[in-house]
N, C-alpha and C. Protein backbone atom coordinates (compact mmCIF):
# COMPACT_ATOMS: atom_id res chain seq x y z
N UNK A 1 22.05 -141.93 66.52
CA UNK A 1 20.93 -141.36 67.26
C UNK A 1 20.50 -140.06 66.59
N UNK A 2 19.13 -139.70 66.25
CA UNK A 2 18.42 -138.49 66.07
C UNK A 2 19.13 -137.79 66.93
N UNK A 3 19.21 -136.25 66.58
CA UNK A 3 19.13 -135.07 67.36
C UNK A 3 17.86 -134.75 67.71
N UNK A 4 17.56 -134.18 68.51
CA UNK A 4 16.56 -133.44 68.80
C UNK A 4 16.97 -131.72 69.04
N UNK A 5 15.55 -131.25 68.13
CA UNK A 5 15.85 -130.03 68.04
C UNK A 5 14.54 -129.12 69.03
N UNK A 6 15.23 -127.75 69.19
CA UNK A 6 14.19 -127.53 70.45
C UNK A 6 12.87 -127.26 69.19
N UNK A 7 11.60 -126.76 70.21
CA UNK A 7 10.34 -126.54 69.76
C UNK A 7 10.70 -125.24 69.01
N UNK A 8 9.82 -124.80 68.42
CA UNK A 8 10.60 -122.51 67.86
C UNK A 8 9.18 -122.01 68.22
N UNK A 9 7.88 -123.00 68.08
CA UNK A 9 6.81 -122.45 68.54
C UNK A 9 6.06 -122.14 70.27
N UNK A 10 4.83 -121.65 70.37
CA UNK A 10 4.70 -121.77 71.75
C UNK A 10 4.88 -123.03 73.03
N UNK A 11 4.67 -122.71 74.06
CA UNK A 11 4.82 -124.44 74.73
C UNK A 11 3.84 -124.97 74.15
N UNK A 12 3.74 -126.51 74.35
CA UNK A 12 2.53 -127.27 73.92
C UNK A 12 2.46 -128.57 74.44
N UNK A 13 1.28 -128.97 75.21
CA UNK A 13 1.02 -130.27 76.26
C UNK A 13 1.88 -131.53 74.92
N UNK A 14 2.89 -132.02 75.38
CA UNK A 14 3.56 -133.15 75.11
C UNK A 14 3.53 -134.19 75.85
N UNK A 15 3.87 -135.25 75.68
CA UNK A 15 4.75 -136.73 76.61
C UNK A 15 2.94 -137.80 76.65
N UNK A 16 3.35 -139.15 77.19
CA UNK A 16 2.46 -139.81 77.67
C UNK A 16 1.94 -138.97 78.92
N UNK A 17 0.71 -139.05 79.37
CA UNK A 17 -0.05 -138.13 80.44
C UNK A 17 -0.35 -137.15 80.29
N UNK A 18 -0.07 -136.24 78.79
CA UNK A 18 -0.64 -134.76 78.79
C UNK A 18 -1.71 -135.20 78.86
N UNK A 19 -2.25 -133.64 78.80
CA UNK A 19 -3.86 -133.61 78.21
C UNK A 19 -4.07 -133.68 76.36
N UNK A 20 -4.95 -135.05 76.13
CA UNK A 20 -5.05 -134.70 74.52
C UNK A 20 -5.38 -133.27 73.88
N UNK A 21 -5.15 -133.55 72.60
CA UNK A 21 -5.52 -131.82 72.03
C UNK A 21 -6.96 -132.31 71.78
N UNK A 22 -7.74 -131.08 71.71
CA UNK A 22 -9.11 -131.76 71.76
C UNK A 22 -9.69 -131.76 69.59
N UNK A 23 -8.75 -131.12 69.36
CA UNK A 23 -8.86 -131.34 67.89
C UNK A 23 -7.77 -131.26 67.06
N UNK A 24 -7.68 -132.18 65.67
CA UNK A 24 -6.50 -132.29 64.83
C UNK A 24 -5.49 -131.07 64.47
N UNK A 25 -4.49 -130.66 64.42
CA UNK A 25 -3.79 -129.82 64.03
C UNK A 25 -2.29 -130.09 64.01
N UNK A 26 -1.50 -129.10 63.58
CA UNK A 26 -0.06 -129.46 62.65
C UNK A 26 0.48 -128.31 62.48
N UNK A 27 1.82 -128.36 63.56
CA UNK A 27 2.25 -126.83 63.50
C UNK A 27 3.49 -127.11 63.04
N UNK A 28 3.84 -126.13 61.80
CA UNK A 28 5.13 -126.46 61.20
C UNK A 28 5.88 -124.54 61.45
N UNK A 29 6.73 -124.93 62.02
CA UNK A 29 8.07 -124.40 61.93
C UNK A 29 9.22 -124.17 61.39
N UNK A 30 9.67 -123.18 60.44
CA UNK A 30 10.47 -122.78 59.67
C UNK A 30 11.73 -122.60 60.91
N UNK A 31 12.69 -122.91 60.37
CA UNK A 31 14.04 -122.67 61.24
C UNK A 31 15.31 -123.08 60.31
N UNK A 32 15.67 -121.95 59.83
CA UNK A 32 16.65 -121.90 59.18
C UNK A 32 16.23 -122.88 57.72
N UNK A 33 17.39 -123.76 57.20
CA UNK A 33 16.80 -124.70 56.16
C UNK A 33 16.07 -125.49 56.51
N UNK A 34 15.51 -125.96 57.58
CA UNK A 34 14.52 -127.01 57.98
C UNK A 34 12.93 -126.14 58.41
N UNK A 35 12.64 -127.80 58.55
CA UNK A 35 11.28 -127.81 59.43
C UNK A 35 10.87 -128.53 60.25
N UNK A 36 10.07 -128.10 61.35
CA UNK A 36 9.46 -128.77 62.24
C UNK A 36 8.35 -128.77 62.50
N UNK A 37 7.55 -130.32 62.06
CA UNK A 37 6.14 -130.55 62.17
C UNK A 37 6.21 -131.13 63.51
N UNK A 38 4.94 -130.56 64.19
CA UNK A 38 4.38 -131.00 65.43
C UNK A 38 3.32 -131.20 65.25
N UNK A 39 2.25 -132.35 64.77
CA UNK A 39 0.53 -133.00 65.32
C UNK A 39 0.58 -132.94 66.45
N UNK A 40 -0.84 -132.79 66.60
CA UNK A 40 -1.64 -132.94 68.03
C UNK A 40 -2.69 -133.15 67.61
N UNK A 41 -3.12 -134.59 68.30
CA UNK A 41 -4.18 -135.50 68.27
C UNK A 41 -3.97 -136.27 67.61
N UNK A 42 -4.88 -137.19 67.05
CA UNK A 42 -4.99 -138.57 66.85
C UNK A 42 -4.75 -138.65 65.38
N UNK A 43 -3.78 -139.44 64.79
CA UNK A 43 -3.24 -139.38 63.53
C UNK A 43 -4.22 -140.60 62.65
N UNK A 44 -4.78 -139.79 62.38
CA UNK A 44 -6.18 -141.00 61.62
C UNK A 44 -7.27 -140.38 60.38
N UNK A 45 -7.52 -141.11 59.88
CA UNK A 45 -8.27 -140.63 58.70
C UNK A 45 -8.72 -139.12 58.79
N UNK A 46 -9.17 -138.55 59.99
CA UNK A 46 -9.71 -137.48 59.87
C UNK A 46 -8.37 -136.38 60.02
N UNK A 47 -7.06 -136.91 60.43
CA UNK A 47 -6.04 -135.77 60.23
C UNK A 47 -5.29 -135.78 58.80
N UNK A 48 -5.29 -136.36 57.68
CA UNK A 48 -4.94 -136.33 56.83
C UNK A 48 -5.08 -135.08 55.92
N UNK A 49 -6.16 -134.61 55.82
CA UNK A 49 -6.56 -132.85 55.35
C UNK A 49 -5.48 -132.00 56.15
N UNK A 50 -5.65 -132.60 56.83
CA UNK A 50 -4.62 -131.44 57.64
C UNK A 50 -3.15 -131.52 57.62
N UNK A 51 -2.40 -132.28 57.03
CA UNK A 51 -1.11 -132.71 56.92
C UNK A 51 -0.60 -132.38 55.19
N UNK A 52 -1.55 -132.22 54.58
CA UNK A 52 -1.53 -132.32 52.94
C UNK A 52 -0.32 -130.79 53.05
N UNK A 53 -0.92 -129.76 54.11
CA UNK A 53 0.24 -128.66 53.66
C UNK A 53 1.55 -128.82 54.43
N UNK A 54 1.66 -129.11 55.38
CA UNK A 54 2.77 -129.45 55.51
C UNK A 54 3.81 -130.05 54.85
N UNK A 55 3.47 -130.95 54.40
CA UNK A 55 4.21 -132.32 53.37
C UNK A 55 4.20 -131.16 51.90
N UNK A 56 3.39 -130.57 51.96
CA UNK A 56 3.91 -129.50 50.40
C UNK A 56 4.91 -128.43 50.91
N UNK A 57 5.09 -128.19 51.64
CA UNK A 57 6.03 -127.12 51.75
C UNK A 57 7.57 -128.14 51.88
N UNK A 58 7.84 -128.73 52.11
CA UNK A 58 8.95 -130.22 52.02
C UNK A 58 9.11 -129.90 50.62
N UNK A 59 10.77 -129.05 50.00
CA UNK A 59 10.80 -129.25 48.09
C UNK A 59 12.42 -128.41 48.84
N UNK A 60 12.42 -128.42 46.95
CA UNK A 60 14.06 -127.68 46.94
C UNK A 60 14.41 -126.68 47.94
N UNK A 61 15.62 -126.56 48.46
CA UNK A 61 16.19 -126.18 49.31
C UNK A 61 15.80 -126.63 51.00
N UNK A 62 14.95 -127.29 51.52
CA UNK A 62 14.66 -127.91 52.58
C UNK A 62 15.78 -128.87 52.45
N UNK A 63 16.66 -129.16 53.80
CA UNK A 63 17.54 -129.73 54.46
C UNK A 63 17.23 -130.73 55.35
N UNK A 64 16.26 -130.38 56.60
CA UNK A 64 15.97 -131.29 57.06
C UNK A 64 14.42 -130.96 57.40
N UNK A 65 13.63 -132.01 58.26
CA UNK A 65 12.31 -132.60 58.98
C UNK A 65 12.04 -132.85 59.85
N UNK A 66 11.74 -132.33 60.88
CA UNK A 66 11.87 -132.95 61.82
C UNK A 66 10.23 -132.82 62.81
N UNK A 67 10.03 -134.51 62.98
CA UNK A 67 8.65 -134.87 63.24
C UNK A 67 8.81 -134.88 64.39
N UNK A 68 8.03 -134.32 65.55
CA UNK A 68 7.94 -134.58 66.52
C UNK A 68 6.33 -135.33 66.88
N UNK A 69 6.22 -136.73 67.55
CA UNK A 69 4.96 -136.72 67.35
C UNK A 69 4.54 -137.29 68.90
N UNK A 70 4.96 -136.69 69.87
CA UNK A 70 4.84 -136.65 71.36
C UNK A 70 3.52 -136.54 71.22
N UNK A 71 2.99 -134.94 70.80
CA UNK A 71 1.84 -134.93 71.26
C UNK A 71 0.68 -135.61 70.50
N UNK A 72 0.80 -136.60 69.78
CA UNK A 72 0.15 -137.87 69.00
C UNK A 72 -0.28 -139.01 69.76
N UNK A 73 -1.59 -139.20 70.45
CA UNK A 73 -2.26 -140.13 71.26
C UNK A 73 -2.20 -141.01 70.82
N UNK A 74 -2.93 -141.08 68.97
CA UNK A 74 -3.30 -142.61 68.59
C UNK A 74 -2.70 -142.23 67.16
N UNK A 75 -2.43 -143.58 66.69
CA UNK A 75 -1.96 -143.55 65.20
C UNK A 75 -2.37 -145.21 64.55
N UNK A 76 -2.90 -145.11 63.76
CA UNK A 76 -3.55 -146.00 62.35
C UNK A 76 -3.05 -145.99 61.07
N UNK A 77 -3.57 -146.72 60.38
CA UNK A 77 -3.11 -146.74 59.12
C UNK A 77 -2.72 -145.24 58.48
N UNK A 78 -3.76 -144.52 59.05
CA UNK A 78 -3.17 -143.38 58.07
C UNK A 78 -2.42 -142.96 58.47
N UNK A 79 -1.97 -142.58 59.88
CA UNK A 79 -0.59 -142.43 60.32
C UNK A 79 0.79 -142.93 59.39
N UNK A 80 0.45 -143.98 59.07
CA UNK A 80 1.47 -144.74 58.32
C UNK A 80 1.32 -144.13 57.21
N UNK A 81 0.36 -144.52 56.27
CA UNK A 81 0.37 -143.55 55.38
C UNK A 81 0.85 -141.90 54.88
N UNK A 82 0.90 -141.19 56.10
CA UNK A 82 1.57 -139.92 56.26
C UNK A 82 3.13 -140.04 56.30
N UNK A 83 3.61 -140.89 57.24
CA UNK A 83 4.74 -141.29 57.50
C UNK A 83 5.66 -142.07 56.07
N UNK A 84 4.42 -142.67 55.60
CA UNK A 84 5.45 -142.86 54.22
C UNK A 84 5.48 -142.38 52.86
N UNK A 85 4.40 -141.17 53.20
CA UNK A 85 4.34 -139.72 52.21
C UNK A 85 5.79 -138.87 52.90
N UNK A 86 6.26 -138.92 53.84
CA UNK A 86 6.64 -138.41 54.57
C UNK A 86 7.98 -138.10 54.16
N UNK A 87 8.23 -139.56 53.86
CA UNK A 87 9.94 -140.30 53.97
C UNK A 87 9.66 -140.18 52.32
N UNK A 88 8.82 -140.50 50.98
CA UNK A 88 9.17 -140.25 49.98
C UNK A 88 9.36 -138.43 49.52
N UNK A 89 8.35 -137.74 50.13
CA UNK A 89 8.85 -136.24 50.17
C UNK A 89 10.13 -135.71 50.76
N UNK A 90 10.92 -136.03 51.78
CA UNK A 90 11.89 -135.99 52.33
C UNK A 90 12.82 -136.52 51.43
N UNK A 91 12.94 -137.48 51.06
CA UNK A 91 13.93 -138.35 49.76
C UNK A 91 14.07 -137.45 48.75
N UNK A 92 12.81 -136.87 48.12
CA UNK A 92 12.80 -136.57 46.92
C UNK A 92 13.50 -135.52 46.96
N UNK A 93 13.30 -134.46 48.12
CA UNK A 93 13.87 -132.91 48.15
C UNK A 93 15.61 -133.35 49.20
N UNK A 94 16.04 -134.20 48.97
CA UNK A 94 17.06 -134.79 49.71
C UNK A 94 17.28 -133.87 51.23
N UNK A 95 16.16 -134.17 51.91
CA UNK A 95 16.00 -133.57 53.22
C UNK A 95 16.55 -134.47 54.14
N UNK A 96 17.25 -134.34 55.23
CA UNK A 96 17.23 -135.14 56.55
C UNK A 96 16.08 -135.35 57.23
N UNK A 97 15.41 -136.71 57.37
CA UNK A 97 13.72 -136.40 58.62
C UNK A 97 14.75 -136.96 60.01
N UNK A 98 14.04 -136.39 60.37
CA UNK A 98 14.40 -136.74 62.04
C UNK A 98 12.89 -136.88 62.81
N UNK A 99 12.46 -138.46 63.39
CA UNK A 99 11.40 -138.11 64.26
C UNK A 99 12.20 -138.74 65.40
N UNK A 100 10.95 -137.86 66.41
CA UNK A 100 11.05 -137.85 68.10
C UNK A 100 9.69 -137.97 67.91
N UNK A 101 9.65 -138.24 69.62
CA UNK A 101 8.27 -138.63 70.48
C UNK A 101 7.33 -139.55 70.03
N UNK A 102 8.27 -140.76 69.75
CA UNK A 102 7.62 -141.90 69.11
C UNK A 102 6.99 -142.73 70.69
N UNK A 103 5.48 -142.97 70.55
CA UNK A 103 4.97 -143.53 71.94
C UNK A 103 4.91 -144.97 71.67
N UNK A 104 4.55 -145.40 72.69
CA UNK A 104 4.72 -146.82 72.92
C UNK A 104 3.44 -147.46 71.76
N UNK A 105 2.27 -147.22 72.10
CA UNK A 105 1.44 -147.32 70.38
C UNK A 105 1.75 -147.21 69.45
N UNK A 106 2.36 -146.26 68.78
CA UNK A 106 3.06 -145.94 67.69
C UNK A 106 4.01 -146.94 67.23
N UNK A 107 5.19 -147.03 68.52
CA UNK A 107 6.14 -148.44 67.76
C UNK A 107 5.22 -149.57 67.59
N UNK A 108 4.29 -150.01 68.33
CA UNK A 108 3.59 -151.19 68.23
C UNK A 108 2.82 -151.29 66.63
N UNK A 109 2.41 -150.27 66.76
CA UNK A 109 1.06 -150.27 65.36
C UNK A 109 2.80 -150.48 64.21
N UNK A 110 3.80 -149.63 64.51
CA UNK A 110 4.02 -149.41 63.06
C UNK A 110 5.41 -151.44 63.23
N UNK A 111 5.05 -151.81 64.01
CA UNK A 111 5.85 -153.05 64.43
C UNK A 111 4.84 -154.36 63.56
N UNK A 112 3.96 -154.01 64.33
CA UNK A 112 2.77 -155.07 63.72
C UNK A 112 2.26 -154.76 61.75
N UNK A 113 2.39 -153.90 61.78
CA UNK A 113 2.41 -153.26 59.86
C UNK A 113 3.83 -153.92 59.24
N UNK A 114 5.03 -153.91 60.32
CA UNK A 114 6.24 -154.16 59.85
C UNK A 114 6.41 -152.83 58.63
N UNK A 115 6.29 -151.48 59.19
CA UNK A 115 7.00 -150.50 58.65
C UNK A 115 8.17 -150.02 59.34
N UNK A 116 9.16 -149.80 58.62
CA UNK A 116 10.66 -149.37 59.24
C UNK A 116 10.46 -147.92 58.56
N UNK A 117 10.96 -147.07 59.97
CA UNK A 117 11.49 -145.64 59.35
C UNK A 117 12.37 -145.79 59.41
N UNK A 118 13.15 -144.94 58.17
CA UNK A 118 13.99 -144.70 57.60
C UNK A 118 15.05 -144.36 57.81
N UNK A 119 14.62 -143.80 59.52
CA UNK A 119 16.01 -142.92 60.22
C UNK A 119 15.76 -143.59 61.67
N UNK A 120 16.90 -143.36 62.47
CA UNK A 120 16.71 -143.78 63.78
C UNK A 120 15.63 -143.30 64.39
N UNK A 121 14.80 -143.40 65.50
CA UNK A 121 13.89 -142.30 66.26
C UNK A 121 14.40 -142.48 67.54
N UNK A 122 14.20 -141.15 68.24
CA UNK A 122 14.16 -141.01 69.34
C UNK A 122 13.00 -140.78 70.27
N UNK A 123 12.95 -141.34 71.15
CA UNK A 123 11.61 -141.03 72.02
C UNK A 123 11.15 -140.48 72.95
């Protein structure tokens, strides 16, 4: 089983029933050797600009990753696509990823693609 690690940033509307974020964003958190990316909103062609820095700061000396993607409504191909930029950046800098707040869409879309992550998730 994933750990889950707490948030380090402010609160932020999570779970099925929040309120969506009303625009794309990606808050990454430094904590010790790791990191923690949090999206909010809809993981789709138009959040990809916005993920490019995150996934660059992922290199030598990063340990672990950890995705939380609760507050993630909808996810598409490019979702996937991030997710498996995700897991080869993580590999390369021999990081641990850890995701949480995988929603019930999410397993479906990435079920029907038949993509496996790499690590257990927790939800």
């Amino acid at each position: 089983m994933t750990a889950l690690l707490p948030s380090a940033g402010a609160p932020r509307a999570h779970g099925e029933g929040a309120a969506p974020c009303t625009s794309f964003h990606c808050t990454v958190d430094h904590i010790g050797d790791g990191l923690v990316l949090t999206p909010c909103g809809d993981l789709d062609v138009a959040a990809l600009p916005h993920l490019a820095g995150p996934l660059c700061r992922i290199g030598p000396g990063t340990r672990w990753v950890h995705l939380d993607l609760s507050a993630v409504g909808f996810m598409d191909s490019s979702g996937l696509s991030f997710l498996s930029r995700l897991q080869s950046r993580c590999a390369r800098a021999r990081a641990r990823l850890e995701v949480a707040g995988l929603r019930t869409q999410h397993r479906q879309f990435l079920d029907r693609a038949r993509f496996t992550l790499l690590v257990p998730a927790s939800s």
